[in-house]
C-alpha atoms as a PDB file:
ATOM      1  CA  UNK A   1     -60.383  15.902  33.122  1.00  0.00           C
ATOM      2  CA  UNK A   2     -56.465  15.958  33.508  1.00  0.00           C
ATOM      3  CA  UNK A   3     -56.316  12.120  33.808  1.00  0.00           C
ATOM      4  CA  UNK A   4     -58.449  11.870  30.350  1.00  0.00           C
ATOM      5  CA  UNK A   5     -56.237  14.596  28.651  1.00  0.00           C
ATOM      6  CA  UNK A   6     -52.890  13.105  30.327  1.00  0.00           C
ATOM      7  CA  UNK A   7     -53.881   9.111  29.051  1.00  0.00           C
ATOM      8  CA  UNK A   8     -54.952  10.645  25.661  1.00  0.00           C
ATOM      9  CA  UNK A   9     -51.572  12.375  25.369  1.00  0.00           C
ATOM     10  CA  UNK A  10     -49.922   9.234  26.435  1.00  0.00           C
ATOM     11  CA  UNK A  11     -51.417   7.435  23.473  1.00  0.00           C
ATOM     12  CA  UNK A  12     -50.781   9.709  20.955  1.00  0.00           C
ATOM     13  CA  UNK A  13     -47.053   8.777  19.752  1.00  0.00           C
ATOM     14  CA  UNK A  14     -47.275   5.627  16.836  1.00  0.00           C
ATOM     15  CA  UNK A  15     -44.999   3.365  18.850  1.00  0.00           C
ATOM     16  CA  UNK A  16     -47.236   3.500  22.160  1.00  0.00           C
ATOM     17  CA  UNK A  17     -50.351   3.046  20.151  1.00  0.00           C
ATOM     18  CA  UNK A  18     -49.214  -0.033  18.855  1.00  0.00           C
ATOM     19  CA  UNK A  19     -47.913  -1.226  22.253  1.00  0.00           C
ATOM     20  CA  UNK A  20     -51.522  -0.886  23.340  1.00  0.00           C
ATOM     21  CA  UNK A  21     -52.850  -2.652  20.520  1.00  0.00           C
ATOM     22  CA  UNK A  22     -50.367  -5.426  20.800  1.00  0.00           C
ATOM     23  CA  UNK A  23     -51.206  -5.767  25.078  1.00  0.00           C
ATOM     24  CA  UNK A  24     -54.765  -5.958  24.018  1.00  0.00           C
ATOM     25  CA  UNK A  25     -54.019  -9.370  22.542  1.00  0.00           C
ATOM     26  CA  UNK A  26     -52.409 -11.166  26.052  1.00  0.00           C
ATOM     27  CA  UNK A  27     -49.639 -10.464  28.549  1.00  0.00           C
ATOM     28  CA  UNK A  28     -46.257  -9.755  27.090  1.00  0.00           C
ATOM     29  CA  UNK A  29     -42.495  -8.971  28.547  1.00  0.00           C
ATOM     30  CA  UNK A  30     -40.139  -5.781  27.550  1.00  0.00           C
ATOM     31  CA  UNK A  31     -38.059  -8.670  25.323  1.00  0.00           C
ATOM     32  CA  UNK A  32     -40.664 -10.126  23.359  1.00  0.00           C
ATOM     33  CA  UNK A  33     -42.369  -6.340  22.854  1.00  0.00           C
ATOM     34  CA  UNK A  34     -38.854  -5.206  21.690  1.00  0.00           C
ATOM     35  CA  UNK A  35     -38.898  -8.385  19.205  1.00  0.00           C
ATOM     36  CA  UNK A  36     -41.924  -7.130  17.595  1.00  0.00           C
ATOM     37  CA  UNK A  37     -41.244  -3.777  17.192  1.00  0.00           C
ATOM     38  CA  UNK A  38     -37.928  -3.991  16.392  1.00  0.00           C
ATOM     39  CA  UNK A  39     -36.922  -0.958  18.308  1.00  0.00           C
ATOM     40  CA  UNK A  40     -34.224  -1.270  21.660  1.00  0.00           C
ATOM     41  CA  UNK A  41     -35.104  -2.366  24.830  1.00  0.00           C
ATOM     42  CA  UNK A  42     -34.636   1.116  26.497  1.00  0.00           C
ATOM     43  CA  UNK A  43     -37.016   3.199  24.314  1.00  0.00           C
ATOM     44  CA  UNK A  44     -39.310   0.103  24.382  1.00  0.00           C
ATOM     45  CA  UNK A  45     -39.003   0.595  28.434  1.00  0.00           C
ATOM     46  CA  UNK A  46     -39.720   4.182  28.175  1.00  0.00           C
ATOM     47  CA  UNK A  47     -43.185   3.923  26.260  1.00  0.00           C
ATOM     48  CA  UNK A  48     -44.138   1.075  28.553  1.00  0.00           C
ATOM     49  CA  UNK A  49     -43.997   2.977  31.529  1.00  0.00           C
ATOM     50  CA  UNK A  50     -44.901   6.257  29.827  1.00  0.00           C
ATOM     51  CA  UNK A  51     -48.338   3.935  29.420  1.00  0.00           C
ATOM     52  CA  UNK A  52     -48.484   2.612  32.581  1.00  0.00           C
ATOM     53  CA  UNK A  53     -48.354   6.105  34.164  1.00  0.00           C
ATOM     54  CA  UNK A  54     -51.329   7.322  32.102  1.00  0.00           C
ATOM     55  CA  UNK A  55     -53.480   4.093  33.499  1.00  0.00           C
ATOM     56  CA  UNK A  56     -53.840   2.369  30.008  1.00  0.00           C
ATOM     57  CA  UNK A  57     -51.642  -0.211  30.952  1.00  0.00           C
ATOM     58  CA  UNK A  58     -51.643  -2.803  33.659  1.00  0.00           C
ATOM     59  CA  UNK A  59     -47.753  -3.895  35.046  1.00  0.00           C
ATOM     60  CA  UNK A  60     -47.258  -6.979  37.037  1.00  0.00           C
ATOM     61  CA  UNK A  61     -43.693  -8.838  38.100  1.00  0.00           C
ATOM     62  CA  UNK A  62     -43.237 -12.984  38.317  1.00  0.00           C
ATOM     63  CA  UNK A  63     -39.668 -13.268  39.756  1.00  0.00           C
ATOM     64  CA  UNK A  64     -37.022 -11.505  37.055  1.00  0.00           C
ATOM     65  CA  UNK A  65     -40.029 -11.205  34.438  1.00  0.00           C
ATOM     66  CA  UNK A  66     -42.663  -8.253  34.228  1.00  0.00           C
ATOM     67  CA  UNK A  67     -45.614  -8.590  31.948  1.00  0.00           C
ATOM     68  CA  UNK A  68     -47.636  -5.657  30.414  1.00  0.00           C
ATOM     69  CA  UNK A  69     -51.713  -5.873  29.860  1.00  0.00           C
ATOM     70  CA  UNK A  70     -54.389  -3.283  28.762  1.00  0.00           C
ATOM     71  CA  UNK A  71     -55.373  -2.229  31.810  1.00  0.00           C
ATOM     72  CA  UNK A  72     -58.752  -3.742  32.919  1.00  0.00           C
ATOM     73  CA  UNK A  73     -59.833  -1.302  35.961  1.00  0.00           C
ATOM     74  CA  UNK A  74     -59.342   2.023  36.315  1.00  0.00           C
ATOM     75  CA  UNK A  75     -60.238   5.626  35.510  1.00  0.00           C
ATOM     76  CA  UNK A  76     -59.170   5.084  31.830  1.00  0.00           C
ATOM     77  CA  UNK A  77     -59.251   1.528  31.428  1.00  0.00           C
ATOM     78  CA  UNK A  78     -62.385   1.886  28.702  1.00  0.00           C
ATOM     79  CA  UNK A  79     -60.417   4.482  27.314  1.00  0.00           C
ATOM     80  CA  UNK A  80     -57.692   1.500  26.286  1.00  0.00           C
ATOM     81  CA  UNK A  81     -59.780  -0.765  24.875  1.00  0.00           C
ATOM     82  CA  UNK A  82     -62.044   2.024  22.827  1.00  0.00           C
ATOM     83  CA  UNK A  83     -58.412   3.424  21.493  1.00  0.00           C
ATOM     84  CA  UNK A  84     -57.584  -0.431  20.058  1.00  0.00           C
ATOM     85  CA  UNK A  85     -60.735  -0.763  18.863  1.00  0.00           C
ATOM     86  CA  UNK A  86     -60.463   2.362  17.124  1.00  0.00           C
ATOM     87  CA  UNK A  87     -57.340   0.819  14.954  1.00  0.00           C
ATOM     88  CA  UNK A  88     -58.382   0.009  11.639  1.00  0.00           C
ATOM     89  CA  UNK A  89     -58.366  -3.680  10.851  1.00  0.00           C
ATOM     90  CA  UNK A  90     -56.628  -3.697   7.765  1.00  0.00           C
ATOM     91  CA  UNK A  91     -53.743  -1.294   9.316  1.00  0.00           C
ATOM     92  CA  UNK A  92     -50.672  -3.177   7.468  1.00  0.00           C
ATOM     93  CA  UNK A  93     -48.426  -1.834  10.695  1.00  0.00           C
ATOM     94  CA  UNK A  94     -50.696  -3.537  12.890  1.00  0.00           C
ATOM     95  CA  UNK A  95     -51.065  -6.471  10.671  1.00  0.00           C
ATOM     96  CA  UNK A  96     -47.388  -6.914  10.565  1.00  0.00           C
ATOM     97  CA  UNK A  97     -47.193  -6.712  14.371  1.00  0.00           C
ATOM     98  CA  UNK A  98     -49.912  -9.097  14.892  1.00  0.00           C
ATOM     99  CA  UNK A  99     -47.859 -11.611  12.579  1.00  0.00           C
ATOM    100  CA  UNK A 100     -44.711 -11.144  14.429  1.00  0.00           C
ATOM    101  CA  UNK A 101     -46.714 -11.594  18.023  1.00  0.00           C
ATOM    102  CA  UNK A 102     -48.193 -14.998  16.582  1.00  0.00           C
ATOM    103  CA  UNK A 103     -44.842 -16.086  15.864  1.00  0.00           C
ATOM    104  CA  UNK A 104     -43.484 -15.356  19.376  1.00  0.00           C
ATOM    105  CA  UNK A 105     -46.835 -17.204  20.780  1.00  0.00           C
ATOM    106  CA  UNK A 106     -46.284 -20.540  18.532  1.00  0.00           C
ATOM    107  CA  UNK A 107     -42.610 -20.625  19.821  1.00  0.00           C
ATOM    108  CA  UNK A 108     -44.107 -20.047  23.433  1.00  0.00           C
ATOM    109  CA  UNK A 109     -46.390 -23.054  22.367  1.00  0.00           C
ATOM    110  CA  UNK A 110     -43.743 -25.130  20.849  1.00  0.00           C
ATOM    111  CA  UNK A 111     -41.967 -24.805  24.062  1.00  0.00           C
ATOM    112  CA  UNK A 112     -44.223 -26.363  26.241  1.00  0.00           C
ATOM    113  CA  UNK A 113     -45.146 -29.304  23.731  1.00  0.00           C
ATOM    114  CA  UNK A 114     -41.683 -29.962  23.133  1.00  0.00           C
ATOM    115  CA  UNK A 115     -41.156 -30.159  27.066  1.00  0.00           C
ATOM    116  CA  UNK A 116     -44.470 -32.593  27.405  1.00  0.00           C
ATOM    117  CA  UNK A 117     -43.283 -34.617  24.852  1.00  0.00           C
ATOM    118  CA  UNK A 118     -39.938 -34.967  26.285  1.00  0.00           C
ATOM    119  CA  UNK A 119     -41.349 -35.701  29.682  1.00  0.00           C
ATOM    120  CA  UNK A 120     -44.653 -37.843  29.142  1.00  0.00           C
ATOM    121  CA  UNK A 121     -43.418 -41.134  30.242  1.00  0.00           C
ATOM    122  CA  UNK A 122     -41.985 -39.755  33.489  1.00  0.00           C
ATOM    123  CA  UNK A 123     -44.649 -37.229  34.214  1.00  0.00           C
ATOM    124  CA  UNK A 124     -45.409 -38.472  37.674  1.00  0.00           C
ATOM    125  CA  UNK A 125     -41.685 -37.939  38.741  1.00  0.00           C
ATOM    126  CA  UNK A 126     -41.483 -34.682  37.608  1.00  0.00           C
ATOM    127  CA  UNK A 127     -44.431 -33.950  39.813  1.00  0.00           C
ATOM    128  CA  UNK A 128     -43.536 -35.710  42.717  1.00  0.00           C
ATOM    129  CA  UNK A 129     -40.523 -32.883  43.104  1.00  0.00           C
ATOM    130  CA  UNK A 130     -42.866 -30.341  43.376  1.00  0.00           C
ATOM    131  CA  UNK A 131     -45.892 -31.153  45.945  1.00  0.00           C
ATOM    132  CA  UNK A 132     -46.863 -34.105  47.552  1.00  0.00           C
ATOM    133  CA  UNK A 133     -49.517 -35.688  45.458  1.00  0.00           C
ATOM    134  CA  UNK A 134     -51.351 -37.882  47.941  1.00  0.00           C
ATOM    135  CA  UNK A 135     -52.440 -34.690  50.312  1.00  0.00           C
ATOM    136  CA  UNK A 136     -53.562 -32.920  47.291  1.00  0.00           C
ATOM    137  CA  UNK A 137     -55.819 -35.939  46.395  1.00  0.00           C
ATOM    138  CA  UNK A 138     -57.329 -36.577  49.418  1.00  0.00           C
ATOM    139  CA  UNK A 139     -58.122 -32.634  49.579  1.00  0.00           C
ATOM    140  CA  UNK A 140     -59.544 -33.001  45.963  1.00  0.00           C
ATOM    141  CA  UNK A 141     -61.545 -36.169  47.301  1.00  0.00           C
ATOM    142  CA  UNK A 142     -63.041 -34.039  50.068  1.00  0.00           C
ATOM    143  CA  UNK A 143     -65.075 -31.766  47.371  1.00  0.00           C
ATOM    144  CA  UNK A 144     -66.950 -34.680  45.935  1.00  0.00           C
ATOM    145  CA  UNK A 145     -70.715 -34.231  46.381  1.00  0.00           C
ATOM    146  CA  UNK A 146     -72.247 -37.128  48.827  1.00  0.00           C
ATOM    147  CA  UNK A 147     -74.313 -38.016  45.853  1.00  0.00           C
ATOM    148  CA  UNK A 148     -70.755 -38.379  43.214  1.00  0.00           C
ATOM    149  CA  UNK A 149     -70.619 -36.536  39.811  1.00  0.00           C
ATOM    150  CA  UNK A 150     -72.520 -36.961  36.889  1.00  0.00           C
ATOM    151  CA  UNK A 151     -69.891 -36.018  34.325  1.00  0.00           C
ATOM    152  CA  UNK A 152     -66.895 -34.524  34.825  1.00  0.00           C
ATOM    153  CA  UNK A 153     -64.749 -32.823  32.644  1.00  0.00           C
ATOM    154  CA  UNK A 154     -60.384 -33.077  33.406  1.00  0.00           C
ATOM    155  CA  UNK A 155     -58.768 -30.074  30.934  1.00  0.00           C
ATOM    156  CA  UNK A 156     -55.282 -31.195  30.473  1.00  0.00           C
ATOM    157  CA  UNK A 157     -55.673 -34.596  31.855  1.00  0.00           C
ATOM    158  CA  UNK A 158     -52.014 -35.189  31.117  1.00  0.00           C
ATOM    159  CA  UNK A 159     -51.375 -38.395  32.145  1.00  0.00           C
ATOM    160  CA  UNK A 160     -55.002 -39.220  33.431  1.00  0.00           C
ATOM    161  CA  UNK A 161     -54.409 -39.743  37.139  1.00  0.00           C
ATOM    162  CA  UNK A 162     -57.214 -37.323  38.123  1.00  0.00           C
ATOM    163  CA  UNK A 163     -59.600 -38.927  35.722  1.00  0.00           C
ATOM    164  CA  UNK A 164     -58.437 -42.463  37.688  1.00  0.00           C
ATOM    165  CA  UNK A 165     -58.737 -40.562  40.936  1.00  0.00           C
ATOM    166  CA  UNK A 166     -62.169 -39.724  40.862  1.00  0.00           C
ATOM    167  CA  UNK A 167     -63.822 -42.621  38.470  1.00  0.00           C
ATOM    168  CA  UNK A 168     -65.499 -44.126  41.592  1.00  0.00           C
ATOM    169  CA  UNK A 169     -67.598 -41.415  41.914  1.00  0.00           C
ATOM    170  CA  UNK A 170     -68.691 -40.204  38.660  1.00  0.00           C
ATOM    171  CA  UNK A 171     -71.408 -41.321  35.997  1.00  0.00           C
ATOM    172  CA  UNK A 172     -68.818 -40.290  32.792  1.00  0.00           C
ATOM    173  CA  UNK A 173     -65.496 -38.605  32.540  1.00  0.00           C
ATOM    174  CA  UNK A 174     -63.521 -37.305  29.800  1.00  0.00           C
ATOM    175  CA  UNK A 175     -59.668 -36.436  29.625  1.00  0.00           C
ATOM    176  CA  UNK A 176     -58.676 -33.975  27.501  1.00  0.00           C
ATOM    177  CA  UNK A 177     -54.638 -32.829  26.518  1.00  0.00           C
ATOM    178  CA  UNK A 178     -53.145 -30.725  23.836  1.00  0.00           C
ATOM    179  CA  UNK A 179     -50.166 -33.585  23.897  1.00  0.00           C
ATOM    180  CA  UNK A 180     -50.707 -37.137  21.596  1.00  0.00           C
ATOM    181  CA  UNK A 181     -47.564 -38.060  24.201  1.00  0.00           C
ATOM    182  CA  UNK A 182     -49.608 -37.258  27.453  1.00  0.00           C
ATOM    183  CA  UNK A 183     -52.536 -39.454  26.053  1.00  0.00           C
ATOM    184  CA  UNK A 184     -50.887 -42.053  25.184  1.00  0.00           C
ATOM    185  CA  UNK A 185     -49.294 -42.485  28.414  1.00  0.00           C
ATOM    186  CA  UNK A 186     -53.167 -41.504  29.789  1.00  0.00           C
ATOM    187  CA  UNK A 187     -54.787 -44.195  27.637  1.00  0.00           C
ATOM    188  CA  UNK A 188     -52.618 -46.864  28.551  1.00  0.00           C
ATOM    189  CA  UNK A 189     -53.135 -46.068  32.078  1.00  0.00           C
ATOM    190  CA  UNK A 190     -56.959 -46.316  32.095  1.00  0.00           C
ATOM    191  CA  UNK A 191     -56.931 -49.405  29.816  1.00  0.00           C
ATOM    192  CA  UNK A 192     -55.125 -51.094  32.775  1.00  0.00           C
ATOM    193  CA  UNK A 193     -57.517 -49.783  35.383  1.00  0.00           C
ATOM    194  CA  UNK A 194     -60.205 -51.394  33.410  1.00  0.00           C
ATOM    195  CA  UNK A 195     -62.032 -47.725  33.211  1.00  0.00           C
ATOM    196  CA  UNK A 196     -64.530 -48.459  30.656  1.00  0.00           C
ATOM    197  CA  UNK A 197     -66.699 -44.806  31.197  1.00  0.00           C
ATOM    198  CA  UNK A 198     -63.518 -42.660  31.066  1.00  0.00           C
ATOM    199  CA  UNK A 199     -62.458 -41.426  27.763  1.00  0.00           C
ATOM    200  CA  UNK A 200     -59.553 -39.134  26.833  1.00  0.00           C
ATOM    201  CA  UNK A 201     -59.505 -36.751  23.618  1.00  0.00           C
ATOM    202  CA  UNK A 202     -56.919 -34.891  21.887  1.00  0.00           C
ATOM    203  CA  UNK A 203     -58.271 -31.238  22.288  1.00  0.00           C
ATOM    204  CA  UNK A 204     -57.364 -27.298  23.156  1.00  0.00           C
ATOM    205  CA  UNK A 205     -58.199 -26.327  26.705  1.00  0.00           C
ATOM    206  CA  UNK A 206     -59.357 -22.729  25.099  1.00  0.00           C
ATOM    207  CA  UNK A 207     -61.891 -24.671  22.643  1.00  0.00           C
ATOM    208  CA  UNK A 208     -62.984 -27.624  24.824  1.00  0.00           C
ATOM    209  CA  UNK A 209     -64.983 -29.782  22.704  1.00  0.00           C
ATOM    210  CA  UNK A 210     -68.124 -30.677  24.642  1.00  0.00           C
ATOM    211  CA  UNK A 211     -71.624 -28.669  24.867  1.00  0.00           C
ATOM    212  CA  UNK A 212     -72.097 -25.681  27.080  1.00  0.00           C
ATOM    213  CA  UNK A 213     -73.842 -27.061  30.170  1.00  0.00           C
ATOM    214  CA  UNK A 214     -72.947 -30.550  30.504  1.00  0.00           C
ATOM    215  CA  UNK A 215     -70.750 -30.684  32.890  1.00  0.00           C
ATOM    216  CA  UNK A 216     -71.365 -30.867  36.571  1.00  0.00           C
ATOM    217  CA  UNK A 217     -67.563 -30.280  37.551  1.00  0.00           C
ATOM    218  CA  UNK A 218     -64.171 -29.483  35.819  1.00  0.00           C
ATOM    219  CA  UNK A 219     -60.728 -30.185  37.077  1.00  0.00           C
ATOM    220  CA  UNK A 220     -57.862 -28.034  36.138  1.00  0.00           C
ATOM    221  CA  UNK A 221     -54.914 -29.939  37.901  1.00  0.00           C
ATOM    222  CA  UNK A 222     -51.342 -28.404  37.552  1.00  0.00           C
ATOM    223  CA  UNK A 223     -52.437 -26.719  34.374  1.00  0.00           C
ATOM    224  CA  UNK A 224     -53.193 -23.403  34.697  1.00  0.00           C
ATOM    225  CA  UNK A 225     -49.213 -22.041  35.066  1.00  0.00           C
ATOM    226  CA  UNK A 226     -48.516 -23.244  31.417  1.00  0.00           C
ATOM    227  CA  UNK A 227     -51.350 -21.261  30.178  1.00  0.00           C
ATOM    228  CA  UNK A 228     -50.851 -17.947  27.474  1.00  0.00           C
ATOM    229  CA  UNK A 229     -54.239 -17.075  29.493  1.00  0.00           C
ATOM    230  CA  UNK A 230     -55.684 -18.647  32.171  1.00  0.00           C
ATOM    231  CA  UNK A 231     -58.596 -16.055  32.371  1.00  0.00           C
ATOM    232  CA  UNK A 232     -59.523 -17.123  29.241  1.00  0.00           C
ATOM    233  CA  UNK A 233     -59.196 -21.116  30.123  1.00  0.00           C
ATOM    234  CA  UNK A 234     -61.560 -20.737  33.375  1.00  0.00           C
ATOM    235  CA  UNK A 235     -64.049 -18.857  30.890  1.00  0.00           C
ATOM    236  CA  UNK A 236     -64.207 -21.670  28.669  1.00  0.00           C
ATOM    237  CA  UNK A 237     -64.281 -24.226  31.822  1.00  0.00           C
ATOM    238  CA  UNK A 238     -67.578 -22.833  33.195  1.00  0.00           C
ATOM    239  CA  UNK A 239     -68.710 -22.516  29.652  1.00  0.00           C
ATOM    240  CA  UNK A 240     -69.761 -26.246  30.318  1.00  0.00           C
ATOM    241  CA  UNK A 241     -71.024 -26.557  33.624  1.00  0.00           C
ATOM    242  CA  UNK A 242     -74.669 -27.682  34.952  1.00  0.00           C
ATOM    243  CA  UNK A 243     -76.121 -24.867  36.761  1.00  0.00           C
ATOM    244  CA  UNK A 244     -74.760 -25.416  40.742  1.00  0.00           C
ATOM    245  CA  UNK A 245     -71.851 -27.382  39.033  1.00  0.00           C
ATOM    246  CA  UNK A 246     -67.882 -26.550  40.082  1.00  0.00           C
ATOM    247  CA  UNK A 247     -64.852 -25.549  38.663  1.00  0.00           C
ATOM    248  CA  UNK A 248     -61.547 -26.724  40.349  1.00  0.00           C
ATOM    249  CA  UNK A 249     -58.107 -25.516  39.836  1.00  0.00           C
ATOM    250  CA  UNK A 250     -55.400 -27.165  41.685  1.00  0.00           C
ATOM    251  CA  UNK A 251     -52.161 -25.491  41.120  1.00  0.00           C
ATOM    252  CA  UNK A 252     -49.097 -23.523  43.020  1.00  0.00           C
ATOM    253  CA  UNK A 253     -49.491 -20.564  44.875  1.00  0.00           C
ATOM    254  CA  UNK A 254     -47.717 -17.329  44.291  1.00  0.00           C
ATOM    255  CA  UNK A 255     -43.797 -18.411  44.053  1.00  0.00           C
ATOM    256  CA  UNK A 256     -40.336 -16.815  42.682  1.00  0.00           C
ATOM    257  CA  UNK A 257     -38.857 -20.434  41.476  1.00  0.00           C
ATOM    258  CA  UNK A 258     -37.544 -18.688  38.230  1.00  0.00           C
ATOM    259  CA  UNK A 259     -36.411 -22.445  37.287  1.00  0.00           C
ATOM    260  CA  UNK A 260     -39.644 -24.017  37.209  1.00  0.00           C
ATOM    261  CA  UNK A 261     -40.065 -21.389  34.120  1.00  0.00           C
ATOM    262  CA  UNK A 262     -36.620 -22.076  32.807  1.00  0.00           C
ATOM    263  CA  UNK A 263     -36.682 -25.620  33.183  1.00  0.00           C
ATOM    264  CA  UNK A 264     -40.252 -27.004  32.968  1.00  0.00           C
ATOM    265  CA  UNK A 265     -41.901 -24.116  30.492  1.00  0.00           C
ATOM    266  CA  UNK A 266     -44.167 -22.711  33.183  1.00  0.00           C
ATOM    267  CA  UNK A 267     -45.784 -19.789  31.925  1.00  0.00           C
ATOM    268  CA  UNK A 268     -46.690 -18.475  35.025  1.00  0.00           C
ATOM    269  CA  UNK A 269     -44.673 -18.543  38.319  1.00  0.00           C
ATOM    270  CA  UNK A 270     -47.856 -19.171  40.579  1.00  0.00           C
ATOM    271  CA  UNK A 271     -51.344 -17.878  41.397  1.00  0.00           C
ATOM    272  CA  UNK A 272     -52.729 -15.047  44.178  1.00  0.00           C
ATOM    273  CA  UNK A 273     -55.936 -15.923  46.015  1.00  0.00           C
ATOM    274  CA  UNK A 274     -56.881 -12.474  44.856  1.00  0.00           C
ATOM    275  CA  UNK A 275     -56.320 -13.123  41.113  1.00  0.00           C
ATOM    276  CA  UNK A 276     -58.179 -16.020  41.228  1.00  0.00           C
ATOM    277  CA  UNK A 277     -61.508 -15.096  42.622  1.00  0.00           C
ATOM    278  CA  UNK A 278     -60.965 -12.147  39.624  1.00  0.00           C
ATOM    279  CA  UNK A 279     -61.117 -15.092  37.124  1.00  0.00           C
ATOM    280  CA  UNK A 280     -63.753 -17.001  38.771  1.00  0.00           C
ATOM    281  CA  UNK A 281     -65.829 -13.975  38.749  1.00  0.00           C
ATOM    282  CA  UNK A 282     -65.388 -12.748  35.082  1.00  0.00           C
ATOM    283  CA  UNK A 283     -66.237 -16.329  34.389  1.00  0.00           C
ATOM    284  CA  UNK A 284     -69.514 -16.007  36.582  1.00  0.00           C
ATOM    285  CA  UNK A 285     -68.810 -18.566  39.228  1.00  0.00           C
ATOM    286  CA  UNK A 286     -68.911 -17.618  43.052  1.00  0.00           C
ATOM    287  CA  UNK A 287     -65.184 -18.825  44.408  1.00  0.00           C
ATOM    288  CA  UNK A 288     -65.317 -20.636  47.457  1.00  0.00           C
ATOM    289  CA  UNK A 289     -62.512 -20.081  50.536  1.00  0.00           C
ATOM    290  CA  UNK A 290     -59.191 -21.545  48.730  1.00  0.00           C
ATOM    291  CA  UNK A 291     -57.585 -24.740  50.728  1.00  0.00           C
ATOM    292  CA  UNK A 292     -54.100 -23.883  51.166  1.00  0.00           C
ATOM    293  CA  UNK A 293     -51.422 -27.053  51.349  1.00  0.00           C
ATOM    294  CA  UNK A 294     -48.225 -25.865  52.096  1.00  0.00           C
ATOM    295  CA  UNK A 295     -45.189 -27.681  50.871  1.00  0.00           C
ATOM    296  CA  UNK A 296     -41.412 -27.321  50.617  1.00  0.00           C
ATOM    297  CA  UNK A 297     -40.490 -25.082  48.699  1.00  0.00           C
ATOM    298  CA  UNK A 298     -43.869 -24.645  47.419  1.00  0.00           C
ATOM    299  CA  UNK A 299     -47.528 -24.865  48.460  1.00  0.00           C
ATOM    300  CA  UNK A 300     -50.066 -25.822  46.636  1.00  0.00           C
ATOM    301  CA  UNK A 301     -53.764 -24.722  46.602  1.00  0.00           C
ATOM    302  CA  UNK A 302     -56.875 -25.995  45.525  1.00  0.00           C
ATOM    303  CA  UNK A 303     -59.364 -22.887  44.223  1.00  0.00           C
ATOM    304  CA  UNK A 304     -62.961 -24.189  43.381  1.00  0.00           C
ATOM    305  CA  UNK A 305     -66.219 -21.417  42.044  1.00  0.00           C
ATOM    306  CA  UNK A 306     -69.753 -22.857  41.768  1.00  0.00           C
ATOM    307  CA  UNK A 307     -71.929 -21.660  38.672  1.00  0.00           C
ATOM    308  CA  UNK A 308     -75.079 -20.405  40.953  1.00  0.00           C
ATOM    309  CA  UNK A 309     -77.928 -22.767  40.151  1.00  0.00           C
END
């Protein structure tokens, strides 16, 4: 009972409350929570961890950067979620703060656009300083079914390479990127190959616009890191899958490159194995053994989860 009475006390102070109502609505830093509150960074810092001791919140560091979370295990982690729920709707504090938090998230948005647009005609040499892109296509290669794909889906096809990558072997394939830039570069691209049953489409990777079970595999190649929520994105990517189709997600491992955020508007600074096979499992696909390919500095990994037939 002391936990329940300890996380209960923990929540009961207006400024915490509405930190847990704001990290029910995605991972945020100290700076951006102080920005919507409007309060300093220390007494911002104090709540946080006041919250974090009580088990409502979840903590987790990327290089210089920590992010806060409702916590989703735990002794009180239904305790979190049933205290935002309890919020009224119509709250005009919590309104306001919502308001102020879709600001920040359009800017975070704006960001990455701006950078794709700014880099679409040279997106292959951007890449190529990161991981060597041959390796990871042969491993990608190695995961095609001796019978090829029916229809695959590519969510943030960028500039289509993995949609010319793997057009040998499947019936259909669609592209699809948040960035006109990206598909324009993409388009051009297949028009050249001559790939007459690849499309691309300007769409969101959160609201991908084809029916639920119609896909027999998904690529998510060097995507996931700009993501406000990749849990969220892998939901949505097994949304569409055949039964015993796959879900693939290429992208970097674990890393502290705080430049790559800095410099190239990743949102995330990597992926754990561990995290991962979380995702794939909210999203109800059993993760297969990740294939690791080391690089310098960084290594890249291929994660793949079957939706059970």
């Amino acid at each position: 009972m002391d936990f329940l009475l300890g996380a209960l006390k923990a929540a009961a102070e207006p400024t915490r409350l509405r930190l847990l109502a704001l990290c029910a609505h995605g991972e945020l830093t100290v700076s951006e929570l102080t920005q919507i509150l409007g309060q300093s960074q220390p007494r911002v810092s104090r709540h946080l961890k006041l919250l974090c001791d009580a088990g409502l919140l979840d903590r987790f560091r990327e290089g210089i950067w920590a992010y806060y979370r409702l916590a989703e295990r735990g002794a009180v982690a239904e305790l979190a979620r049933t205290l935002v729920d309890a919020i009224p709707a119509d709250d005009p504090g919590l309104a306001l703060d919502l308001e102020r938090l879709d600001q920040i998230k359009r800017a975070r948005q704006e960001t990455a656009a701006q950078y794709f647009r700014d880099n679409a005609a040279r997106w292959h040499e951007v890449r190529s300083l990161h991981v060597p892109e041959r390796e990871v296509e042969q491993a990608l290669l190695a995961l095609v079914p001796g019978g090829g794909i029916g229809d695959l889906l590519d969510i943030g096809t960028g500039t289509g390479r993995m949609l010319e990558l793997f057009a040998p072997h499947v019936t259909r394939a669609l592209g699809i990127d948040a960035s006109r830039e990206m598909l324009a570069v993409a388009r051009a691209n297949l028009e050249k190959a001559g790939l007459r049953h690849v499309q691309v489409r300007l769409a969101d990777m959160y609201q991908v616009p084809v029916p639920s079970g119609s896909q027999d595999m998904v690529i998510v190649h060097q995507v996931l890191h700009y993501a406000e929520d990749p849990q969220e994105v892998l939901v949505e990517a097994a949304r569409v899958l055949r039964p015993g189709g796959r879900v693939v997600v290429v992208d970097f491992t674990s890393h502290d490159l705080e430049n790559l955020r800095t410099d190239h508007a990743h949102r995330r600074l990597g992926f754990t194995d561990a995290e991962m096979a979380q995702w794939f499992g909210h999203a109800g696909l059993t993760p297969a053994q990740p294939v690791h390919l080391p690089g310098t500095p960084l290594t890249v990994t291929l994660w793949s989860g079957q939706r059970p037939a």
